[in-house]
Protein backbone atom coordinates (compact mmCIF):
# COMPACT_ATOMS: atom_id res chain seq x y z
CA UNK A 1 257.04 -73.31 5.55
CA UNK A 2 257.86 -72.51 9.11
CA UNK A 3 261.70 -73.00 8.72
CA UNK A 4 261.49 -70.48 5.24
CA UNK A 5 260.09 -67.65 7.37
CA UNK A 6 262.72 -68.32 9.83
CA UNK A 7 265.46 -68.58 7.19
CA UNK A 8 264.29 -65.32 6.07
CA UNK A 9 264.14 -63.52 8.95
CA UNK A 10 267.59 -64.65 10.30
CA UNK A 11 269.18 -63.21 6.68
CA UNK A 12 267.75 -60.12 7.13
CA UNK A 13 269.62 -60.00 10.66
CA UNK A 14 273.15 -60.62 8.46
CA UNK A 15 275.36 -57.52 8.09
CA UNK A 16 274.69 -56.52 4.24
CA UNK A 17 271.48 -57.66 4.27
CA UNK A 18 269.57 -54.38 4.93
CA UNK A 19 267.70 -53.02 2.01
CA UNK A 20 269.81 -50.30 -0.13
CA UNK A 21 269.21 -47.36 -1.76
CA UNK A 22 270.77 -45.21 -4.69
CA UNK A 23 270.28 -41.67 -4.75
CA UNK A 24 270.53 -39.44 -7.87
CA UNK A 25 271.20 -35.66 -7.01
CA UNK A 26 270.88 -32.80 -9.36
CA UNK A 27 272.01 -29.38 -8.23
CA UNK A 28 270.02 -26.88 -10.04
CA UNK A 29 270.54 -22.77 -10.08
CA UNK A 30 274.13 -22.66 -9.94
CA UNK A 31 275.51 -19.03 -10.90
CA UNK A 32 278.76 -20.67 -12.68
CA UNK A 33 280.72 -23.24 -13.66
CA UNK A 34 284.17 -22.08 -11.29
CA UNK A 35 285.24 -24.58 -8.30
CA UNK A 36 283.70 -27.52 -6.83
CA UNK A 37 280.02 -28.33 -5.73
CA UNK A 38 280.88 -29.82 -2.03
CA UNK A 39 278.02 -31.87 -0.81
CA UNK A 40 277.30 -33.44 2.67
CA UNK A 41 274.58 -36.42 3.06
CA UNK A 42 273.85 -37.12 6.27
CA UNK A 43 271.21 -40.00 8.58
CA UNK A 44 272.53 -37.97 12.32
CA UNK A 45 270.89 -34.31 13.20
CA UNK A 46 273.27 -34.12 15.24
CA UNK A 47 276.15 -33.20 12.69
CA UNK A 48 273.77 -31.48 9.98
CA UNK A 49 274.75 -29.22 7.92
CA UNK A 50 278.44 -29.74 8.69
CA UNK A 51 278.89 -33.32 8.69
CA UNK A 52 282.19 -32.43 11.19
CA UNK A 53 281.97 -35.51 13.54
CA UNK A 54 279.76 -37.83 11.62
CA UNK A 55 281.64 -40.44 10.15
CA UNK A 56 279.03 -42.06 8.65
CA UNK A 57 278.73 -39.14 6.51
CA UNK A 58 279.13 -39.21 2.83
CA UNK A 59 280.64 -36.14 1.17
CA UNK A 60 281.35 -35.31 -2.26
CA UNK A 61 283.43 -32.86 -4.22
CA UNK A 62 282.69 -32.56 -7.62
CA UNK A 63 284.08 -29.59 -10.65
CA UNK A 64 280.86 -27.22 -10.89
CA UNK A 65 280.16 -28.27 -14.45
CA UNK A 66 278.10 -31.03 -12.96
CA UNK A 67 275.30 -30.71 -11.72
CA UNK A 68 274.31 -34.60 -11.04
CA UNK A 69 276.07 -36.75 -7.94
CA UNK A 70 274.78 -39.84 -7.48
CA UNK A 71 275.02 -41.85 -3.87
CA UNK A 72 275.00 -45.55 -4.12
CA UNK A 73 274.15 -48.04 -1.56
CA UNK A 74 272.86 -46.52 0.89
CA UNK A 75 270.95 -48.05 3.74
CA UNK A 76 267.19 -47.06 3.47
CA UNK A 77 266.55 -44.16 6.12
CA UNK A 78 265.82 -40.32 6.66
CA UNK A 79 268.33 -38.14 5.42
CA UNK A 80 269.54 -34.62 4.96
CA UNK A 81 272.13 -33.10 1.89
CA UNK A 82 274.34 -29.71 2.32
CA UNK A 83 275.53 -28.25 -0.79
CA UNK A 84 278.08 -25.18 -1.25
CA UNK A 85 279.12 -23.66 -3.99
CA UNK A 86 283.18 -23.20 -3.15
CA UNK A 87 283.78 -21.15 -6.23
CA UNK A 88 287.08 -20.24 -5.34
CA UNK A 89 288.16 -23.72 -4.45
CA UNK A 90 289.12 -23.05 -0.70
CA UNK A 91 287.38 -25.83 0.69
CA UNK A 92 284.91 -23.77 3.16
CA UNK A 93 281.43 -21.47 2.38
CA UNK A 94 282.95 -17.90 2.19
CA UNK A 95 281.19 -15.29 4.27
CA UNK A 96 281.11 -11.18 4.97
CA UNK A 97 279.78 -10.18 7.89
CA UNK A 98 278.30 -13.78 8.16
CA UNK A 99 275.98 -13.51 5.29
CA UNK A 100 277.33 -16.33 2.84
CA UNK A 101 279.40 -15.12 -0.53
CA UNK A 102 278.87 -18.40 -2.40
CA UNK A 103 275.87 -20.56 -2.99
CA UNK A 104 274.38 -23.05 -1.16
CA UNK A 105 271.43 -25.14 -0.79
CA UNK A 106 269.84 -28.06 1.04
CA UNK A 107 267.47 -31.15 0.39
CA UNK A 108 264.24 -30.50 0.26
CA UNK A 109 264.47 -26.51 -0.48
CA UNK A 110 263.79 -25.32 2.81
CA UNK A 111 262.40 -21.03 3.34
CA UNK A 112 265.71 -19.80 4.65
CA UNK A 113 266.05 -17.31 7.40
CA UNK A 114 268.80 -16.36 9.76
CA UNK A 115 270.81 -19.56 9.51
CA UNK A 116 271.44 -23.01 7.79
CA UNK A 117 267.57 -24.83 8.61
CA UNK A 118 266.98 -28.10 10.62
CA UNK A 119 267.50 -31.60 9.87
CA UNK A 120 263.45 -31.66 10.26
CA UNK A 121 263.60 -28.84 7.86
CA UNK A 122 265.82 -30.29 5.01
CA UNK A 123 265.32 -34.08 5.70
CA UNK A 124 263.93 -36.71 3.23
CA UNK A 125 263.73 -40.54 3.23
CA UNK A 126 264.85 -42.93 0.86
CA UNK A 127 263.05 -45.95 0.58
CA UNK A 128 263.20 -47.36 -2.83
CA UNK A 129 265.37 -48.84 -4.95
CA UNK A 130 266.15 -45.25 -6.37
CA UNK A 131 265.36 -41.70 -5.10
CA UNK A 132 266.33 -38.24 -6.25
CA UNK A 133 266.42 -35.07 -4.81
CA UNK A 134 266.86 -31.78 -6.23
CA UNK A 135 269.11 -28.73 -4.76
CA UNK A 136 268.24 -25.07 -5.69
CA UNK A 137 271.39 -23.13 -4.84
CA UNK A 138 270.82 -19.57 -3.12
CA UNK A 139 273.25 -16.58 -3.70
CA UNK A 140 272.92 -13.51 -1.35
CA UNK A 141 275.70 -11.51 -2.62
């Protein structure tokens, strides 16, 4: 019995062995169907909402007429998702006079102020087998 606890414990040491995740997203709210839904998942506060430097990041483009992404495999963890709305296609969240032009949105559905919120703010765990979140987009203009 001994040596099956230890077996046990030394697999869960192996790379691959950690307990995974999926994670079902549905953005909700969007304003239209034009350009992508770009969305940024990521474990390090550090890079939130960007996702610039993390490359343990996982991003997603998708056309707009979706409104589920799914995320498989991920390692069990808190988390935080960034969604724009890039309507036009450019690849960025369009601003005037730094107020945002497109939507966006983050996990959890944080109050928004002046400013994208925390990681605290938006952040989420997964620790099933499968978790969802849901995104309501914002528009300001």
């Amino acid at each position: 019995m001994k040596r099956l606890g230890l077996a046990l414990a030394a697999m869960a040491l192996l790379p691959g062995a950690m307990p995974v995740s999926d994670l079902s997203l549905d953005v909700a709210k969007l304003r239209s169907t034009r350009g992508l839904i770009r969305v940024c998942l990521t474990a390090d506060p550090s890079n939130f909402p960007k996702c610039t430097d993390d490359k343990r990041a996982v991003t997603r483009s998708v056309p707009a007429t979706r409104h589920d992404i799914s995320f498989d495999g991920l390692p069990r963890g808190d988390y935080a998702i960034a969604v724009i709305h890039d309507e036009n296609g450019n690849g960025k969240l369009d601003t005037f006079a730094g107020i945002p032009k497109e939507g966006f949105g983050f996990s959890r559905n944080p109050i928004i102020t002046f400013g994208p919120p925390s990681f605290k703010a938006a952040r989420f765990t997964v620790s099933g087998d499968t978790d969802a979140q849901q995104v309501k987009m914002l528009y300001l203009l």
